[in-house]
N, C-alpha and C. Protein backbone atom coordinates (compact mmCIF):
# COMPACT_ATOMS: atom_id res chain seq x y z
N UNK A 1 0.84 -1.20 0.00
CA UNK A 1 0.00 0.00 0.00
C UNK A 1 0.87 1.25 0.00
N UNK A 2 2.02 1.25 0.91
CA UNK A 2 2.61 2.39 0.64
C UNK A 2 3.19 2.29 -0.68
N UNK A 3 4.02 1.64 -1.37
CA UNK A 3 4.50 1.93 -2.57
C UNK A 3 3.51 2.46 -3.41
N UNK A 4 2.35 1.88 -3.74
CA UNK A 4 1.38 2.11 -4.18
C UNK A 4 1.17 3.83 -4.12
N UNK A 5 1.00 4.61 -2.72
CA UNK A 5 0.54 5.74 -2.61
C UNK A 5 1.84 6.32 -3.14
N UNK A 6 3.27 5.88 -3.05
CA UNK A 6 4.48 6.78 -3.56
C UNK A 6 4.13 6.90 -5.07
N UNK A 7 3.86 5.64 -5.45
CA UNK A 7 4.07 5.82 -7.26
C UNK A 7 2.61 6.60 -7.67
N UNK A 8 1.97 7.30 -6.71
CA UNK A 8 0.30 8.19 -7.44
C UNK A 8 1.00 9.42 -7.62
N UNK A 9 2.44 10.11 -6.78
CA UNK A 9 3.19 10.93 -7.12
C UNK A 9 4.34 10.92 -7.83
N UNK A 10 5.18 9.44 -7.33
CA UNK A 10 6.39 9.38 -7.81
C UNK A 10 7.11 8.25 -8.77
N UNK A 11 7.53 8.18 -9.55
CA UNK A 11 7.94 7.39 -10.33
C UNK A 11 9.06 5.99 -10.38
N UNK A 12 9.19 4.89 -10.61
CA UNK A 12 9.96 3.93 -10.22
C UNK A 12 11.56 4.72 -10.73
N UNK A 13 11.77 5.05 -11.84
CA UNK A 13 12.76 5.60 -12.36
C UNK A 13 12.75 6.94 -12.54
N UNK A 14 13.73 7.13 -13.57
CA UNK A 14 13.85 8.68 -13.97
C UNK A 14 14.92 8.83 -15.00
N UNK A 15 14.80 9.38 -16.01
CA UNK A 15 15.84 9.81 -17.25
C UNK A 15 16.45 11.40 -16.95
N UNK A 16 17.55 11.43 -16.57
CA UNK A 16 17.63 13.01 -16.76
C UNK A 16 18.85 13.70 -17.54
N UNK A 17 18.51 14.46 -17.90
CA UNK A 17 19.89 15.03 -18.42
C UNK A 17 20.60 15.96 -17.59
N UNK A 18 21.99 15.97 -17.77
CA UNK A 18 22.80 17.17 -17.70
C UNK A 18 22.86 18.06 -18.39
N UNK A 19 22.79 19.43 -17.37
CA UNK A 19 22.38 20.75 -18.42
C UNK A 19 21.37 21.24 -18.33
N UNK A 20 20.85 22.70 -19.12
CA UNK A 20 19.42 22.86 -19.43
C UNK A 20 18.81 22.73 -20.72
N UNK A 21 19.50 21.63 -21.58
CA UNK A 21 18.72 21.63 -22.87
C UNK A 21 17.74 20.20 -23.36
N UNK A 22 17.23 19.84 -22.20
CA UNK A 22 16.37 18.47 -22.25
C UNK A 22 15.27 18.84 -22.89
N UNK A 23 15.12 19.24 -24.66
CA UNK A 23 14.47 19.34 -25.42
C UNK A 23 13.79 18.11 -26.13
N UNK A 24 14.92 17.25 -26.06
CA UNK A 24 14.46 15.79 -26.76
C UNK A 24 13.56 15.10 -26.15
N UNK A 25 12.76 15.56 -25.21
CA UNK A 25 12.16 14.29 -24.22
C UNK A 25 11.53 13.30 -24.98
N UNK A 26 10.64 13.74 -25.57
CA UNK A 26 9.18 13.08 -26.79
C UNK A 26 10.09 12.13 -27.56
N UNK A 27 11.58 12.60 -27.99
CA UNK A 27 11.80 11.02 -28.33
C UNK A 27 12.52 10.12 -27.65
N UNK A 28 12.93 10.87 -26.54
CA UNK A 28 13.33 10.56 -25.21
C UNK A 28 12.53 8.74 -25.08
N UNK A 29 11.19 9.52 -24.45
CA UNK A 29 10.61 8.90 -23.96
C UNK A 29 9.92 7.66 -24.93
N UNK A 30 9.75 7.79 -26.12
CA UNK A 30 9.20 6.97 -27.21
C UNK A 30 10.29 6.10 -27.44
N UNK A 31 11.98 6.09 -27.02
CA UNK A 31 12.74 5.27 -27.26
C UNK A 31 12.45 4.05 -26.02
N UNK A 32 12.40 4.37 -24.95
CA UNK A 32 12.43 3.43 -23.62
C UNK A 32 10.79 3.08 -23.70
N UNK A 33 9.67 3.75 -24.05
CA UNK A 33 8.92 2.88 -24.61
C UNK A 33 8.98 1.27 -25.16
N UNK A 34 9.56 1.34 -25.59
CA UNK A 34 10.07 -0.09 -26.27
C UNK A 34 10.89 -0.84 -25.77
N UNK A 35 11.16 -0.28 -25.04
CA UNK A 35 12.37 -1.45 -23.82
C UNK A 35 11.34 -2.38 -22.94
N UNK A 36 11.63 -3.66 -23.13
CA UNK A 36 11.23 -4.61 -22.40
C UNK A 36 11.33 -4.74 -21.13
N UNK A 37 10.20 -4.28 -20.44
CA UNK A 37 9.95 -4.22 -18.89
C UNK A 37 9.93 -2.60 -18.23
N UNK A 38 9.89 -1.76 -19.68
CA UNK A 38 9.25 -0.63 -19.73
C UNK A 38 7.67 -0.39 -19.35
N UNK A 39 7.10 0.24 -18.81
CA UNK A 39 5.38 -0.06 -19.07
C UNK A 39 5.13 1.37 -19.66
N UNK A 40 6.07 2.27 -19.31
CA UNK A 40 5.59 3.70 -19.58
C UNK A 40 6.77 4.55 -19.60
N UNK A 41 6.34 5.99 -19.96
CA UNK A 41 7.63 6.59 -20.14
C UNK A 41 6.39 8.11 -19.66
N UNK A 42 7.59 9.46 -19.17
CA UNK A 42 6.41 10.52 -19.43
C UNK A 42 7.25 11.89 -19.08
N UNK A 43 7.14 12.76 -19.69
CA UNK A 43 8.28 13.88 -19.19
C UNK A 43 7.13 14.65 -17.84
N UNK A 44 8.30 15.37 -17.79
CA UNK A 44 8.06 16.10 -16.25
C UNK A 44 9.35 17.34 -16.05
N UNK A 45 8.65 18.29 -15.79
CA UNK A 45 9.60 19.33 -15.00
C UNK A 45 9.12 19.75 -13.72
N UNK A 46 10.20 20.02 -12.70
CA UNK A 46 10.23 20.33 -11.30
C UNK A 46 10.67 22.11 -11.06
N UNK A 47 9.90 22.67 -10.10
CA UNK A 47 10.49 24.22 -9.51
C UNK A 47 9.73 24.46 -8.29
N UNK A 48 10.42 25.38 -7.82
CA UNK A 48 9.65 25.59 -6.56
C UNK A 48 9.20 27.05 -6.51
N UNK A 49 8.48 27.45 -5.60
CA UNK A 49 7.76 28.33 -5.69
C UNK A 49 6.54 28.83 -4.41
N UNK A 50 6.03 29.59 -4.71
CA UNK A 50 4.77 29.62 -3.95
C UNK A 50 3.58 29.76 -4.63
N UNK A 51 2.53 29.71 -3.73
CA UNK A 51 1.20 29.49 -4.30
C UNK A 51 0.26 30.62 -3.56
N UNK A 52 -0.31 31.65 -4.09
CA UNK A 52 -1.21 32.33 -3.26
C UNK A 52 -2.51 32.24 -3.52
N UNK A 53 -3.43 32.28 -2.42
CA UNK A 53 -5.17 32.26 -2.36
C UNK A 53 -5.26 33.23 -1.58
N UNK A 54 -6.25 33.42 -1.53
CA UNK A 54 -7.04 34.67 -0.55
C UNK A 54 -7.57 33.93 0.40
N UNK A 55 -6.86 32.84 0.89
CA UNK A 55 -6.90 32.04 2.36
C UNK A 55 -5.43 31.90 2.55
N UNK A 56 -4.66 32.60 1.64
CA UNK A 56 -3.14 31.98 2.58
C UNK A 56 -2.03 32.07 0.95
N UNK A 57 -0.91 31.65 1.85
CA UNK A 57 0.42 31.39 0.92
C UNK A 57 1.03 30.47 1.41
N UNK A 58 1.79 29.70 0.45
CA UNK A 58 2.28 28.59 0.86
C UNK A 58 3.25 28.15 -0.25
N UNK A 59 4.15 27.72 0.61
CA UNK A 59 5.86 27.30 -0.56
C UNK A 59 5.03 26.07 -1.03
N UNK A 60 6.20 25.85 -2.40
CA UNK A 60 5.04 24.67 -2.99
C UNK A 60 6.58 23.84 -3.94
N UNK A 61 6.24 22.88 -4.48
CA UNK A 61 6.69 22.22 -5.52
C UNK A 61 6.04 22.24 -6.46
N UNK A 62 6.27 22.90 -7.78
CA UNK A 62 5.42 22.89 -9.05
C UNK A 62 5.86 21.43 -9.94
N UNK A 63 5.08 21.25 -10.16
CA UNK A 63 5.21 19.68 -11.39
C UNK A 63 4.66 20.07 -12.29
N UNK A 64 5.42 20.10 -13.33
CA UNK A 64 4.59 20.08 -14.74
C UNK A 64 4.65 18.39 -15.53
N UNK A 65 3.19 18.12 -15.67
CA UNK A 65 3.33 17.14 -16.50
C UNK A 65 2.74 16.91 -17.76
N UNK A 66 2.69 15.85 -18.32
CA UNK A 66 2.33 15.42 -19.65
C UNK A 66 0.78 14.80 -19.26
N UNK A 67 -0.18 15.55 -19.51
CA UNK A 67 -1.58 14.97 -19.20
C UNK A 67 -1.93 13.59 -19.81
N UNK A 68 -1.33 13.76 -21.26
CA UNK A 68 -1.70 12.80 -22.08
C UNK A 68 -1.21 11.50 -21.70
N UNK A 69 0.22 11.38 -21.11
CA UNK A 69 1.24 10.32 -20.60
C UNK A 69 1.53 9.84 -19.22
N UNK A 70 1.35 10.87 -18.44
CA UNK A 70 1.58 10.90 -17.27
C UNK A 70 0.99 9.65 -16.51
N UNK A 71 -0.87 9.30 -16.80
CA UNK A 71 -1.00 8.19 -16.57
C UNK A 71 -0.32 6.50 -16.62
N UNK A 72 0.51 6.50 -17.74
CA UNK A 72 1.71 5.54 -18.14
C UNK A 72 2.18 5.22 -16.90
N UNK A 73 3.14 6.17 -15.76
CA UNK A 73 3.54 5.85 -15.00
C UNK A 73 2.99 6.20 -13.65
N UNK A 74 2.42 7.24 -13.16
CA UNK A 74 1.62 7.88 -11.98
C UNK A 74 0.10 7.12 -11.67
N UNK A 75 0.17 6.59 -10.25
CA UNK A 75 -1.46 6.39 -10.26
C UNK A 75 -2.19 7.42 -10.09
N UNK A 76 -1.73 8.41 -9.56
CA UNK A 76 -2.10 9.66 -9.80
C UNK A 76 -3.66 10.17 -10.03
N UNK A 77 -4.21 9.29 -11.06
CA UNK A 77 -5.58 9.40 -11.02
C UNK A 77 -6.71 8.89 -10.50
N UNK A 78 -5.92 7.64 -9.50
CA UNK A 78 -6.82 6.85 -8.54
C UNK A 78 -6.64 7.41 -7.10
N UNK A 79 -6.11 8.65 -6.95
CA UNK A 79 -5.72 9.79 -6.03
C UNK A 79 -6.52 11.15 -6.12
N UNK A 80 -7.08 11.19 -7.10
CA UNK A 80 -7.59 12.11 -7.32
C UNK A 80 -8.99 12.05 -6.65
N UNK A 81 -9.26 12.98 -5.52
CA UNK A 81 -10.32 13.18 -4.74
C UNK A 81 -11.66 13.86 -5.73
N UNK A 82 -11.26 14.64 -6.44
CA UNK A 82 -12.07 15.77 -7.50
C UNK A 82 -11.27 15.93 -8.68
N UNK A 83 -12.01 16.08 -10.00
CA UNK A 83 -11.73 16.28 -10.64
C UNK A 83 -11.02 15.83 -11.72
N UNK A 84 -10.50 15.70 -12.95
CA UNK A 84 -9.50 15.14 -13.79
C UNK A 84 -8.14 15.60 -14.22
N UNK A 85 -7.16 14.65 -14.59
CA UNK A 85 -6.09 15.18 -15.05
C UNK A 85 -6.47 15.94 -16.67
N UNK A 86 -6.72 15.18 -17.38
CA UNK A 86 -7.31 16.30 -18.60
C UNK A 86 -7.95 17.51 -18.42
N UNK A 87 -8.22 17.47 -17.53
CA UNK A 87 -8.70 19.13 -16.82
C UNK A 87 -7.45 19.78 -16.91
N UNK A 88 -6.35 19.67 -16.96
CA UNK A 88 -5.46 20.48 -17.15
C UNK A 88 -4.79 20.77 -18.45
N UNK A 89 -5.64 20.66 -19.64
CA UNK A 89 -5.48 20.83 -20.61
C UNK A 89 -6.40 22.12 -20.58
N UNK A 90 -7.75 21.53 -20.29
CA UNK A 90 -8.39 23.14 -20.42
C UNK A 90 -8.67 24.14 -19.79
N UNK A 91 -8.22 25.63 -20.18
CA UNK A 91 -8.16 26.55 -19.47
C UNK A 91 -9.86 27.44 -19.93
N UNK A 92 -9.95 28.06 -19.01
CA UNK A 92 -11.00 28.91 -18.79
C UNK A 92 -11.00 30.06 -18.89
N UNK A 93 -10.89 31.28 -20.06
CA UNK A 93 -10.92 32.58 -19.95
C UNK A 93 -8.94 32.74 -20.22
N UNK A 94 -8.97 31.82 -20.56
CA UNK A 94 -7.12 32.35 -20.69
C UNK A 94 -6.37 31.52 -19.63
N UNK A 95 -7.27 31.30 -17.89
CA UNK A 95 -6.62 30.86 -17.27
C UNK A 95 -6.25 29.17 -17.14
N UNK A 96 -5.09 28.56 -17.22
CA UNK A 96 -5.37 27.28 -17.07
C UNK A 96 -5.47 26.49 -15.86
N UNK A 97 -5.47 25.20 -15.89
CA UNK A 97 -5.63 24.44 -14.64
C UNK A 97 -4.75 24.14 -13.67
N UNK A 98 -5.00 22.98 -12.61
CA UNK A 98 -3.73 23.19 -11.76
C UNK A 98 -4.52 22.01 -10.76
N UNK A 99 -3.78 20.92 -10.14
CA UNK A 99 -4.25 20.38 -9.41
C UNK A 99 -3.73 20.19 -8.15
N UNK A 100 -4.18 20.54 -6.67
CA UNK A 100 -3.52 20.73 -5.65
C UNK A 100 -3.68 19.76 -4.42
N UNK A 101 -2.67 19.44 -3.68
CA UNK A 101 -3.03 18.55 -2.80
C UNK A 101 -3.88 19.03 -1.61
N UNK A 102 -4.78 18.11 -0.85
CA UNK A 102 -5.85 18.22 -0.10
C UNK A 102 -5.42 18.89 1.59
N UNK A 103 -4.16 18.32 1.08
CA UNK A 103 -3.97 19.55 2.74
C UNK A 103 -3.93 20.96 1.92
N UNK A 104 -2.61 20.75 0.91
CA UNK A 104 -2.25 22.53 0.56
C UNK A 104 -3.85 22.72 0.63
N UNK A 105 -4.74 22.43 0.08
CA UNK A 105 -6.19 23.48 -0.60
C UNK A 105 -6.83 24.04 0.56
N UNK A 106 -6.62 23.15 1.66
CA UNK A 106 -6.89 23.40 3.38
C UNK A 106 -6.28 24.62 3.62
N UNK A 107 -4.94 24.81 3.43
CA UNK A 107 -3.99 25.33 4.12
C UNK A 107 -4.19 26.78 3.35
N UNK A 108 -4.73 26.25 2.08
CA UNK A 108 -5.05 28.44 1.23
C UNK A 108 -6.44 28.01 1.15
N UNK A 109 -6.97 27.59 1.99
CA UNK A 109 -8.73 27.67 2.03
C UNK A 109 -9.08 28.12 0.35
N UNK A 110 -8.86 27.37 -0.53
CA UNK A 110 -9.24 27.18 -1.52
C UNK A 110 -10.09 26.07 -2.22
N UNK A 111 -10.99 26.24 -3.20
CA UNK A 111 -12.03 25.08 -3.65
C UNK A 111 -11.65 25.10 -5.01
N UNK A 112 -12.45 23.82 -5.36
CA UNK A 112 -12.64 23.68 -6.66
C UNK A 112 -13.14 25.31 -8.04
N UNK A 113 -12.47 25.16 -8.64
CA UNK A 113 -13.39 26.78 -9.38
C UNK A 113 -11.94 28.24 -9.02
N UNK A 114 -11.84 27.83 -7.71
CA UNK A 114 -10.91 29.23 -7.72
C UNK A 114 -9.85 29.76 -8.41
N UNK A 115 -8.98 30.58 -8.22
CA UNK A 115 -8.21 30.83 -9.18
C UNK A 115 -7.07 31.44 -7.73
N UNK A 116 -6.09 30.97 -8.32
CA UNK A 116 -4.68 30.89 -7.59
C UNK A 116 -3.57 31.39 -8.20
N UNK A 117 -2.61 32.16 -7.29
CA UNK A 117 -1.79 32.62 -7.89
C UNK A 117 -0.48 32.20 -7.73
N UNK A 118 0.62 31.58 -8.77
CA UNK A 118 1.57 30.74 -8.72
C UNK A 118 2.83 31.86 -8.97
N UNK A 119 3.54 31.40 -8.36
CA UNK A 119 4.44 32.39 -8.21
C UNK A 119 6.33 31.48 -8.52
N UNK A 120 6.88 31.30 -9.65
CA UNK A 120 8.42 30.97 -9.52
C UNK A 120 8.97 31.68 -9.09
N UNK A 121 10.72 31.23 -7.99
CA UNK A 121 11.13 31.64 -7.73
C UNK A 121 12.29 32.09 -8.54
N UNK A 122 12.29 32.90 -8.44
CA UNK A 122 13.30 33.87 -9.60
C UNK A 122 14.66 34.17 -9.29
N UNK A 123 15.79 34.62 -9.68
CA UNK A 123 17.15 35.15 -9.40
C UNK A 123 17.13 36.00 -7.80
N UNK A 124 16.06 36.77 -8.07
CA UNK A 124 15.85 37.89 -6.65
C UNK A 124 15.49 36.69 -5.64
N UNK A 125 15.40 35.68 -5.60
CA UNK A 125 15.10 34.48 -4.21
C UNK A 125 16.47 34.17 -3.94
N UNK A 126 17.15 34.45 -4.82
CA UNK A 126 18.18 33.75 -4.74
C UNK A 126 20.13 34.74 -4.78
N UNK A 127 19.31 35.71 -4.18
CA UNK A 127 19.92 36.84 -4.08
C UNK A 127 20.63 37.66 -5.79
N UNK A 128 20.36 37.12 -7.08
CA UNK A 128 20.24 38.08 -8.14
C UNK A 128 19.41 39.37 -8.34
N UNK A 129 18.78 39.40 -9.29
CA UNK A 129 18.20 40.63 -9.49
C UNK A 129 16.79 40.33 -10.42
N UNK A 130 16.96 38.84 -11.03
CA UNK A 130 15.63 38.90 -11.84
C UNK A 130 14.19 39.00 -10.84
N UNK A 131 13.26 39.20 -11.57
CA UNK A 131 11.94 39.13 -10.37
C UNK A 131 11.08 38.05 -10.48
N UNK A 132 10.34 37.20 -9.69
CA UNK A 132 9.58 36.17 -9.51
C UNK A 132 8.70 35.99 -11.08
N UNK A 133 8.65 35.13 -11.34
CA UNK A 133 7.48 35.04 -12.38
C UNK A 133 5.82 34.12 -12.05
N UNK A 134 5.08 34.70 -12.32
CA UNK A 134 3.94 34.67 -11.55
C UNK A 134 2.55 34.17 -12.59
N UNK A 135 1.44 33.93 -12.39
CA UNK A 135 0.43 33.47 -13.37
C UNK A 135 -0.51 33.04 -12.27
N UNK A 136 -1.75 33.16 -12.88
CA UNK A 136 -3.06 32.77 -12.31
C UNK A 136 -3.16 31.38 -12.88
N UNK A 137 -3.64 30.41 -11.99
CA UNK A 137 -4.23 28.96 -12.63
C UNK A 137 -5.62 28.78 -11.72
N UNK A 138 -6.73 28.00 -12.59
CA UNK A 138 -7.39 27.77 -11.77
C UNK A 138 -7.61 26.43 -11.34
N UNK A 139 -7.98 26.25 -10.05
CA UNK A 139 -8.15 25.10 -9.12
C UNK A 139 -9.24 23.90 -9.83
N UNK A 140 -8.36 22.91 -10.64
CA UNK A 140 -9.53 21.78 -11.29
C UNK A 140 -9.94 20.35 -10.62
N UNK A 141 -8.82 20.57 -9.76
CA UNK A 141 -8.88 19.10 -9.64
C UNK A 141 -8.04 19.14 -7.68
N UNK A 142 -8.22 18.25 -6.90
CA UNK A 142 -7.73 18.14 -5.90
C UNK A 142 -7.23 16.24 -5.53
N UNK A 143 -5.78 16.09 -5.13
CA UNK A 143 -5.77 14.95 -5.14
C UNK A 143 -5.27 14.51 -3.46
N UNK A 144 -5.07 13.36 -3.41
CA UNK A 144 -5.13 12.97 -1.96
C UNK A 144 -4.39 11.28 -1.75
N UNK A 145 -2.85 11.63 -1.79
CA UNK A 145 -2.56 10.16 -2.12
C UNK A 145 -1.94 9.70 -0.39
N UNK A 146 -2.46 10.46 0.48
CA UNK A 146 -2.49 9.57 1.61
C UNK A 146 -0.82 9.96 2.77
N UNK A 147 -0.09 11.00 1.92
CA UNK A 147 1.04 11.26 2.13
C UNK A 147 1.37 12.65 2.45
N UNK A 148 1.59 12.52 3.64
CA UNK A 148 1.35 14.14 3.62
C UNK A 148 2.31 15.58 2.96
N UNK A 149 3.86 14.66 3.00
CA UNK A 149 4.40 15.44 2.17
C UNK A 149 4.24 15.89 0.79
N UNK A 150 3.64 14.81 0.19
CA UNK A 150 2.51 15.68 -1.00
C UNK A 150 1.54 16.37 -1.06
N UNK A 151 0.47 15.57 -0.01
CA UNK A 151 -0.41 16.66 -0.08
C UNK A 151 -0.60 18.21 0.63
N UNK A 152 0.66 18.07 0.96
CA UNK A 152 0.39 19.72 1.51
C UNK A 152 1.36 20.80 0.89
N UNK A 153 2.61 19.92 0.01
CA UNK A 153 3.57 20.94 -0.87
C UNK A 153 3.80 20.47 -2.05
N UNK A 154 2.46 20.26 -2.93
CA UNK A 154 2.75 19.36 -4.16
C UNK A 154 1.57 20.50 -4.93
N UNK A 155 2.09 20.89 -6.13
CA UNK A 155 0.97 21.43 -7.47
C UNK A 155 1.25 20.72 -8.09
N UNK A 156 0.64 20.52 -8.98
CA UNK A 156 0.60 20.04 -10.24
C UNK A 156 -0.13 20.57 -11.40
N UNK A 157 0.78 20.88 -12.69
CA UNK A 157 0.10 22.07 -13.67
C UNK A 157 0.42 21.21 -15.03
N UNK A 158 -0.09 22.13 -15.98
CA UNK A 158 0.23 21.13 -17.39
C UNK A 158 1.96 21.48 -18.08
N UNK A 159 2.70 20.64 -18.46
CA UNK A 159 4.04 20.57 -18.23
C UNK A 159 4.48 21.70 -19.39
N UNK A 160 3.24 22.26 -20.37
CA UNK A 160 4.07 23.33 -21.43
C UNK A 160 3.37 24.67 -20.74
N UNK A 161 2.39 24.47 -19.67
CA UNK A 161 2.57 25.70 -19.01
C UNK A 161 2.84 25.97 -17.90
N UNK A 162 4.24 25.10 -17.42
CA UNK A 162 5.18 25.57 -16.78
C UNK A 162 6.19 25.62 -17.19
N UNK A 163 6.57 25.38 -18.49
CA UNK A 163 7.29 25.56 -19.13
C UNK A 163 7.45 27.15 -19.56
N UNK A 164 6.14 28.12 -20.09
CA UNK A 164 6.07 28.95 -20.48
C UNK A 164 5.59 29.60 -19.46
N UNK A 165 5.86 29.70 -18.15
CA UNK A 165 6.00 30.32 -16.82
C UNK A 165 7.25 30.48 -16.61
N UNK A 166 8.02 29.32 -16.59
CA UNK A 166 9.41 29.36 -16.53
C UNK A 166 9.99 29.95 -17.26
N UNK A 167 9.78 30.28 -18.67
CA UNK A 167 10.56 31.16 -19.91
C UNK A 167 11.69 30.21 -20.59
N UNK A 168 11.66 29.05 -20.11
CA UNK A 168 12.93 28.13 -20.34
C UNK A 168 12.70 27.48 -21.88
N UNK A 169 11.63 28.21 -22.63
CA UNK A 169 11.48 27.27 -24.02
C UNK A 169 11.10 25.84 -23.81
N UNK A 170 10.72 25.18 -24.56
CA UNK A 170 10.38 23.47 -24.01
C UNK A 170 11.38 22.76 -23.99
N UNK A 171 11.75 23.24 -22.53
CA UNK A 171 13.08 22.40 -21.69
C UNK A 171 12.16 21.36 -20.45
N UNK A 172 12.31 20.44 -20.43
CA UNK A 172 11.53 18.58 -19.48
C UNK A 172 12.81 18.97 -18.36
N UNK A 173 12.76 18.56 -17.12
CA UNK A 173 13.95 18.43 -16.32
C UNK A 173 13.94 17.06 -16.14
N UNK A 174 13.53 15.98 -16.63
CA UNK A 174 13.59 14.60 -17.12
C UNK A 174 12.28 13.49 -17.95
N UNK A 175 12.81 12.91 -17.46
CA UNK A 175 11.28 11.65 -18.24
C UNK A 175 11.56 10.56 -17.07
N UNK A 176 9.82 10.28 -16.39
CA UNK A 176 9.93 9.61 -15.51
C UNK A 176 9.46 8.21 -16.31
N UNK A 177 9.78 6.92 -15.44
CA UNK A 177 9.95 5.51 -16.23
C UNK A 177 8.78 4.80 -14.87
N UNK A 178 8.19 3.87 -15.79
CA UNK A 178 7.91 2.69 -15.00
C UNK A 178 7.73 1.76 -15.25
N UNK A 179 8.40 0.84 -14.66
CA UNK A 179 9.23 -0.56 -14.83
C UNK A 179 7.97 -1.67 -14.45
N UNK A 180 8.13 -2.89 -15.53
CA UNK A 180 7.01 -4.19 -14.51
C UNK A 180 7.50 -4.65 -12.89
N UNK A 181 8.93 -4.28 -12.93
CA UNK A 181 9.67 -5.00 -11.56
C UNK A 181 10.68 -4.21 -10.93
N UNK A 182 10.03 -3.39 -10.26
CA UNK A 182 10.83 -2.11 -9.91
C UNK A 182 12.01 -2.38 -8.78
N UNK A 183 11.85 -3.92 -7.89
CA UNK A 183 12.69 -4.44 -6.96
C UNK A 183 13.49 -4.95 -8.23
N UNK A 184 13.55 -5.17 -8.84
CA UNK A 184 15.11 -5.37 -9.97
C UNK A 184 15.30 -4.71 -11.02
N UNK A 185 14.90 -3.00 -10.64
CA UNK A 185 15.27 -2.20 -11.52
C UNK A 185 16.38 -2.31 -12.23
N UNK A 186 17.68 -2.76 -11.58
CA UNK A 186 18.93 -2.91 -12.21
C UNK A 186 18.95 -3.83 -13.38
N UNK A 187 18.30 -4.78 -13.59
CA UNK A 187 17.97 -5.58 -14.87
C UNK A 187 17.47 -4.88 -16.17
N UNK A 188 16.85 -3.74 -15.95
CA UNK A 188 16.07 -2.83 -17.06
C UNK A 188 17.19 -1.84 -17.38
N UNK A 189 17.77 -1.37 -16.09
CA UNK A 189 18.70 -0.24 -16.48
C UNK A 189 19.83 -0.33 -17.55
N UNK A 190 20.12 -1.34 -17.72
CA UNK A 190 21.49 -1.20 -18.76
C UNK A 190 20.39 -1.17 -20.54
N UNK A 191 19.37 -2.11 -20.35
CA UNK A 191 18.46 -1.94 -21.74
C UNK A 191 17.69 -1.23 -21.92
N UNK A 192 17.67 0.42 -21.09
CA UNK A 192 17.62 1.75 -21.31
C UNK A 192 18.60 2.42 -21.77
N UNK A 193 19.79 1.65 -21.14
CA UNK A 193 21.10 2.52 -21.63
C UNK A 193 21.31 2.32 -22.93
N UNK A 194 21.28 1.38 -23.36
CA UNK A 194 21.47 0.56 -24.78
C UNK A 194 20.48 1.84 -25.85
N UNK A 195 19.58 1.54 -25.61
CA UNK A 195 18.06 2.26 -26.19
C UNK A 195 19.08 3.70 -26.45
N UNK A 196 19.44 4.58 -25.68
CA UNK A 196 19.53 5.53 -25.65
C UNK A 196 21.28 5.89 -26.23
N UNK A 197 21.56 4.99 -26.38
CA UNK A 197 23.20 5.49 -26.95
C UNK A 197 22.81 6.08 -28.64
N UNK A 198 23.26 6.87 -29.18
CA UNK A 198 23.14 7.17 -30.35
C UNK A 198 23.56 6.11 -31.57
């Protein structure tokens, strides 16, 4: 049961690159597709940030994912208290979606419908000079995988619009994997490596 509730957030593996130019994911991920004892493949980018409601603020982990894929490896949707992951394809009035865990939505007294304000942390967090970059999403979906370190510092948004929050062009900060036999991951790993040599 616990593994179970880890993999509704987190993934058996992970592909990542060195650098910031993990542009290739899509064929990234369509190569280890085909690796035997692959079940799924799915990009993903990570940042941190905050989240504001007009019940509160709160540091957060942003996830951007692949709506379409993401199911491949995340149970993710048998976690989901309200709402759908394809909900984060569609936006409303310009604004798009965003799905938040059941403590955070507690914690900015926020509901389904609202609209939230996401905030990256920028150069100026980090003692430079750039300034935060910021966007409204609205609240589609709420999930609840039983863990509290997710559900109280986990977003989740659609992965090309955090991409284009971030300004980073369609840069993935990896492609998450999931394996039939994740206790002998090491058996899969070298016939990923293979897959992926040029």
């Amino acid at each position: 049961v616990f593994r179970d509730k880890v993999l509704g957030v987190k993934s058996h593996a992970e592909i990542i690159k060195h650098g910031t130019d993990f542009v290739e994911y899509d064929e990234i991920a369509a190569a280890v597709r085909k690796v035997p004892g692959v079940l799924g493949a799915t990009p993903y980018k990570l940042r941190e940030g905050m989240v504001s409601a007009p019940g509160g603020i709160a540091w957060v982990s942003v996830k951007g994912v692949d709506p379409k894929t993401v199911g491949e490896v995340l149970n993710l949707r048998e976690y989901l208290a309200r709402g759908k992951i394809s909900d984060l394809e569609a936006s409303q009035g310009g604004v798009p979606g965003c799905l938040l865990g059941t403590h955070l939505m507690k914690k900015l007294k926020a509901d389904i419908g609202n609209e939230v304000e996401l905030l990256l942390a920028g150069e100026s967090w980090r003692g430079g000079s750039g300034a935060p970059r910021h966007k409204l999403f609205r609240v589609v979906g709420e999930f609840s995988s039983g863990m509290y370190e997710f559900d109280s510092h986990l977003a989740i948004v659609g992965l090309t619009e955090l991409q284009a929050l971030a300004a980073e062009g369609g840069v993935a900060q990896g492609v998450e994997l999931r394996v039939a036999d994740p206790m002998n991951i090491k058996k899969t790993t070298p016939l990923v490596e293979e897959a992926l040599r040029p």
